[in-house]
N, C-alpha and C. Protein backbone atom coordinates (compact mmCIF):
# COMPACT_ATOMS: atom_id res chain seq x y z
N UNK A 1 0.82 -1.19 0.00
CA UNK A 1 0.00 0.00 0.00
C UNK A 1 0.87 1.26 0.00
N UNK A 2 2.27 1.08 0.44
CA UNK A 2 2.85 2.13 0.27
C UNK A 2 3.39 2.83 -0.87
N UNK A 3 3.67 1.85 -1.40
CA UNK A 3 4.11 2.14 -2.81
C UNK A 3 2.83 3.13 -4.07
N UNK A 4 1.41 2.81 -3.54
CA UNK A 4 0.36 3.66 -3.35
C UNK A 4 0.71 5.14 -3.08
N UNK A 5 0.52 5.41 -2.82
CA UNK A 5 0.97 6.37 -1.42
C UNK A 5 2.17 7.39 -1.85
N UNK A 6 3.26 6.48 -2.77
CA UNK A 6 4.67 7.32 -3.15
C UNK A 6 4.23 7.85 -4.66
N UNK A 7 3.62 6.94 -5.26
CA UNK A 7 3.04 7.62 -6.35
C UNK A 7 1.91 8.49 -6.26
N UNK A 8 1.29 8.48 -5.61
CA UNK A 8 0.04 9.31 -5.75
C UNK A 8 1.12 11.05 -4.80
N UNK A 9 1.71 11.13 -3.87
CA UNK A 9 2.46 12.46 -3.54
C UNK A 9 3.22 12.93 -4.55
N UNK A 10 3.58 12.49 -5.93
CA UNK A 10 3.80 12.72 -6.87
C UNK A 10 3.10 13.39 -8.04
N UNK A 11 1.84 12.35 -7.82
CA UNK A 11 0.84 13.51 -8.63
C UNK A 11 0.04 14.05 -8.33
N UNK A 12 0.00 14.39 -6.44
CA UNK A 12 -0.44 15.47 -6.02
C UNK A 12 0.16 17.03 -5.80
N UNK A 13 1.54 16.80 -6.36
CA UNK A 13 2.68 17.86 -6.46
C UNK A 13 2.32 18.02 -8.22
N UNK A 14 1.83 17.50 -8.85
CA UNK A 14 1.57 18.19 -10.30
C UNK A 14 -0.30 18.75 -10.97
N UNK A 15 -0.94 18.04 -10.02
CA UNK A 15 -2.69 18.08 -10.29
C UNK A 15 -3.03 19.45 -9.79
N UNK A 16 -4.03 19.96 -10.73
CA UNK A 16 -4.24 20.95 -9.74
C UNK A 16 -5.68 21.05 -8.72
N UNK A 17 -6.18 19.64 -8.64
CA UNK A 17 -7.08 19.36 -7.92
C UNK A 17 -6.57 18.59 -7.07
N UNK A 18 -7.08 17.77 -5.64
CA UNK A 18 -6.70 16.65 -4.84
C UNK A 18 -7.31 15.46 -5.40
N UNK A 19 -6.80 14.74 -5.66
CA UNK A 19 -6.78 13.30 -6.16
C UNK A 19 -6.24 12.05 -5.03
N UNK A 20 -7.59 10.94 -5.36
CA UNK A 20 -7.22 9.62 -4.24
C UNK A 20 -7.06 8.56 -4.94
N UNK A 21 -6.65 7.89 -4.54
CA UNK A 21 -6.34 6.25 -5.06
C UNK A 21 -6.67 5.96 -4.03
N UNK A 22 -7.25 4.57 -4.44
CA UNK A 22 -8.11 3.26 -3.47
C UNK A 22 -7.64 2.20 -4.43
N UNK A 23 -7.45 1.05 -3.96
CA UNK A 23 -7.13 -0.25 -4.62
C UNK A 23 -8.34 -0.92 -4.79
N UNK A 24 -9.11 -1.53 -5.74
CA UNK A 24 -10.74 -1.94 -6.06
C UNK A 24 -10.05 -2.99 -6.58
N UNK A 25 -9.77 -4.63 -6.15
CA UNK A 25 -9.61 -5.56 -7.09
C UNK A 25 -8.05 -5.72 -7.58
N UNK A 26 -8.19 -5.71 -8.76
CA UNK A 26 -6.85 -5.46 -9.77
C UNK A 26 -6.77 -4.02 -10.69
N UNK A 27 -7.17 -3.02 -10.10
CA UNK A 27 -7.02 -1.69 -10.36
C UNK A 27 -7.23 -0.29 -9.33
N UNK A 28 -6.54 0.41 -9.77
CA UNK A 28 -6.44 1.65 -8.93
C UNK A 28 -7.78 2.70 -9.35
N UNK A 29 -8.54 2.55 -8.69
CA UNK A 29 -9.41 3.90 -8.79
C UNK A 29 -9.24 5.41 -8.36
N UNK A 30 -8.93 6.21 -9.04
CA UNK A 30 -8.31 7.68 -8.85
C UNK A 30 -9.86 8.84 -8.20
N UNK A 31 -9.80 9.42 -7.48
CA UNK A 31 -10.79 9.72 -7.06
C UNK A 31 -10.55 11.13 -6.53
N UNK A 32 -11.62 12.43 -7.16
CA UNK A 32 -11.60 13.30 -6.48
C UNK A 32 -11.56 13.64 -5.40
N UNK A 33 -11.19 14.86 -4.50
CA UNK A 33 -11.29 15.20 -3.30
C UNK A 33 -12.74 15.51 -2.61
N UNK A 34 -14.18 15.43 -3.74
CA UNK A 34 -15.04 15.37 -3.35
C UNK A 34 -16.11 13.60 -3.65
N UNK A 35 -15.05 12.79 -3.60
CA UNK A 35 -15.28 11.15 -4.15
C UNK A 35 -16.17 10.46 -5.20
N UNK A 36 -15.58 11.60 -6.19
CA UNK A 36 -16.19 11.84 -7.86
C UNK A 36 -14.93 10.59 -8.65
N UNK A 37 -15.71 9.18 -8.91
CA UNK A 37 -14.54 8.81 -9.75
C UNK A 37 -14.02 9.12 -11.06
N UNK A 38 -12.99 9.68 -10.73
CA UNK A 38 -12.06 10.07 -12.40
C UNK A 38 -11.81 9.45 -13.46
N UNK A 39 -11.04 7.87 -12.48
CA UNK A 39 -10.35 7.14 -13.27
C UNK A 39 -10.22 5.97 -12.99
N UNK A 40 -9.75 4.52 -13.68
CA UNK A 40 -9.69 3.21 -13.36
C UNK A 40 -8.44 3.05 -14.29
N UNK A 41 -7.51 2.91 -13.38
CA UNK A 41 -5.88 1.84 -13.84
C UNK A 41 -5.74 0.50 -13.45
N UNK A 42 -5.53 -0.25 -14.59
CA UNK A 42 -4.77 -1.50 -13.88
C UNK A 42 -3.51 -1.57 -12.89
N UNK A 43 -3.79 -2.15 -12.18
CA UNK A 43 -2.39 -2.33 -10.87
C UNK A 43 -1.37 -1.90 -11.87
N UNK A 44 -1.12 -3.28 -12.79
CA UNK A 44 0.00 -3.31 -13.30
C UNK A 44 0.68 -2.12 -13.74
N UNK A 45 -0.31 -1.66 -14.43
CA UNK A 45 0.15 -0.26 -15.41
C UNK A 45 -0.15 0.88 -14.17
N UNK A 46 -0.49 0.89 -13.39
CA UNK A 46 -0.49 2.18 -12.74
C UNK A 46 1.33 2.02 -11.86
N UNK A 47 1.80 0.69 -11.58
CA UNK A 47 2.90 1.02 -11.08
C UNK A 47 3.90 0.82 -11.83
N UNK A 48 3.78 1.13 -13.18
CA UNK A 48 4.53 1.29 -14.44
C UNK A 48 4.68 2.66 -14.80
N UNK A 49 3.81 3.41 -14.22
CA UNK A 49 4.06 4.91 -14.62
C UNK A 49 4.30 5.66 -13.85
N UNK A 50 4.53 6.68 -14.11
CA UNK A 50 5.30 7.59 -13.67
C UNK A 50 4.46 8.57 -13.22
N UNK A 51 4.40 9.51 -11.88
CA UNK A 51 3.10 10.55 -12.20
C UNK A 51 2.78 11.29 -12.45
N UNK A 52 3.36 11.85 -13.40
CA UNK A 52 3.14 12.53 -14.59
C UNK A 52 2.48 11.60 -15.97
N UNK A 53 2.94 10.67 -15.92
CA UNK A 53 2.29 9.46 -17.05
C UNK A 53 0.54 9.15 -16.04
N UNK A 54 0.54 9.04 -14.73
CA UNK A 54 -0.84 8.90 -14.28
C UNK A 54 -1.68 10.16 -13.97
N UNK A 55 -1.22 10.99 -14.37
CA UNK A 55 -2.24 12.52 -14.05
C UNK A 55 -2.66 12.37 -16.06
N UNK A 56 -1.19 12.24 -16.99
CA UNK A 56 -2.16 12.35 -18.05
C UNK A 56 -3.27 11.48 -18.57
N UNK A 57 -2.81 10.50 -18.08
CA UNK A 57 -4.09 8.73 -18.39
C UNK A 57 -4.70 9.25 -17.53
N UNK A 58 -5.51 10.12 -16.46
CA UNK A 58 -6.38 10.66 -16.35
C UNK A 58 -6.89 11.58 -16.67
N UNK A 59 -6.09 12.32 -16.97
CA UNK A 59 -6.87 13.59 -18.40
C UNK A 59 -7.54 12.79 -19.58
N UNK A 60 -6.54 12.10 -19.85
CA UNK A 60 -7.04 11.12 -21.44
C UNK A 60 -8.86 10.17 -21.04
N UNK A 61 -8.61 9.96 -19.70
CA UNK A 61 -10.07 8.94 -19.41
C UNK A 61 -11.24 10.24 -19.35
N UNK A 62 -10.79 11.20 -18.21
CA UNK A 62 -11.79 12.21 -18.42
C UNK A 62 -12.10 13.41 -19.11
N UNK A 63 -11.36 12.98 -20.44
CA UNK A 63 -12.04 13.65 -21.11
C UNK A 63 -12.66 13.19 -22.76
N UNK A 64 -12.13 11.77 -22.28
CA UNK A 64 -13.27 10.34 -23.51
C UNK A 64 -14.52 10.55 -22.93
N UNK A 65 -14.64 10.61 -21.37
CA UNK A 65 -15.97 10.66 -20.58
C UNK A 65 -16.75 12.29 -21.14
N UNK A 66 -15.97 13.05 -20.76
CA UNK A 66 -16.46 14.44 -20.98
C UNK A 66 -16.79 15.02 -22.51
N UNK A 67 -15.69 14.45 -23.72
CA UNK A 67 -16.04 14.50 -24.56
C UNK A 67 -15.63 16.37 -25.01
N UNK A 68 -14.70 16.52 -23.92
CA UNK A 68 -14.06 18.05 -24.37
C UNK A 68 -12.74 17.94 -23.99
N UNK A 69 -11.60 18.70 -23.96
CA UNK A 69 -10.38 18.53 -23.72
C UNK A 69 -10.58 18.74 -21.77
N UNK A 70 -9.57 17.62 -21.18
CA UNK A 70 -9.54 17.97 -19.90
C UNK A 70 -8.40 18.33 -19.39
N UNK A 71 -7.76 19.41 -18.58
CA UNK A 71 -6.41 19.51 -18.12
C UNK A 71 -6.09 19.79 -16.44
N UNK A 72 -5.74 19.00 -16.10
CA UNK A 72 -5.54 19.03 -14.33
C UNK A 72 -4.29 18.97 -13.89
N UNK A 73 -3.25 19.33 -15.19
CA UNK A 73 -2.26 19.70 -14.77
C UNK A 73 -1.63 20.86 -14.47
N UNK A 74 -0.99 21.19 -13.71
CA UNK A 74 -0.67 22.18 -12.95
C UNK A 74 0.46 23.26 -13.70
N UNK A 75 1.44 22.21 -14.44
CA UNK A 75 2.00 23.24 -15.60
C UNK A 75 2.37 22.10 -16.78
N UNK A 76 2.80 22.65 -17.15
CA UNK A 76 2.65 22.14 -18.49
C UNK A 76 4.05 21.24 -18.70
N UNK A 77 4.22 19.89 -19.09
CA UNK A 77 5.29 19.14 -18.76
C UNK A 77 5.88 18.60 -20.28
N UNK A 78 4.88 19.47 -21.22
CA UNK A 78 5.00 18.75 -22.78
C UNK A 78 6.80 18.26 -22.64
N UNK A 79 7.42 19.02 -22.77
CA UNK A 79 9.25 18.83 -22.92
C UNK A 79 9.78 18.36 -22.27
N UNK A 80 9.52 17.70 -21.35
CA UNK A 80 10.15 17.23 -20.21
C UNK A 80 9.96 15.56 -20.85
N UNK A 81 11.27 14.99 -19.59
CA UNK A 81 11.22 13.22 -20.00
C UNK A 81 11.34 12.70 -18.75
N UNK A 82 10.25 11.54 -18.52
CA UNK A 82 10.02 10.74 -17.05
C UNK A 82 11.07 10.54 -16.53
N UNK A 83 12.43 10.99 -17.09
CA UNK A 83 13.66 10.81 -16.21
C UNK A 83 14.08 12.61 -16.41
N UNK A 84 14.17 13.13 -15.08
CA UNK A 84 14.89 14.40 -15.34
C UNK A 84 16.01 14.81 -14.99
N UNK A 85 16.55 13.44 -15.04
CA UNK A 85 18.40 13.75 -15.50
C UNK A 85 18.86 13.13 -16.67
N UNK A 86 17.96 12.80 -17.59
CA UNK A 86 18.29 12.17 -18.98
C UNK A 86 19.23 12.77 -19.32
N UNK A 87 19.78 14.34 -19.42
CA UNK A 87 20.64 15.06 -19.81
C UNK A 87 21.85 14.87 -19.40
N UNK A 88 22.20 14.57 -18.37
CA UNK A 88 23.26 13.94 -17.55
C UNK A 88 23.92 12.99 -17.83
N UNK A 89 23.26 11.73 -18.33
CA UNK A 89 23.63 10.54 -18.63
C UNK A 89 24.82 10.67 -19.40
C-alpha cells in the first residue's frame, strides 16, 4: 500500500485538484477530493508509470468521458522526460 501512497504524492505535487487512489480488485481507482470517480488503472500499469504518465491517463479517461479537452495539470510538462536527469547521462 505504500508504494500507493509514493506515487500518488507525486501527482499530487503536479494536479491541480486533490486526487485519491483506493485499490478496487486489480485496479487503482483515482478519485476526487469530493469522491467523484475520475479514473480506473490496472495495478499493473499504474505502477509502471510515472506521475506525470498517471495525471495524463487521467486527463485522457476524463475527457473520452467528458467529450471536451480535460487539463488538471498544474503546468505544463509537454518537454520534459520521465527521467529528469536524462541530460546527464
Amino acid at each position: 500500500m505504500q508504494e500507493i501512497g509514493d506515487k500518488m504524492v507525486g501527482v499530487w505535487h503536479i494536479s491541480t485538484i486533490p486526487l485519491f487512489a483506493v485499490l478496487q480488485g486489480d485496479n487503482i481507482i483515482i478519485n476526487s477530493s469530493t469522491g467523484k470517480q475520475l479514473s480506473s488503472i490496472p495495478t499493473s500499469l499504474f505502477f509502471g508509470l510515472e506521475p506525470k504518465e498517471i495525471v495524463q491517463f487521467v486527463e485522457k479517461q476524463m475527457t473520452q468521458r467528458e467529450g471536451r479537452a480535460i487539463s488538471i495539470l498544474r503546468n505544463d510538462f509537454s518537454g520534459h522526460d520521465k527521467n529528469p536527469f536524462s541530460s546527464q547521462n
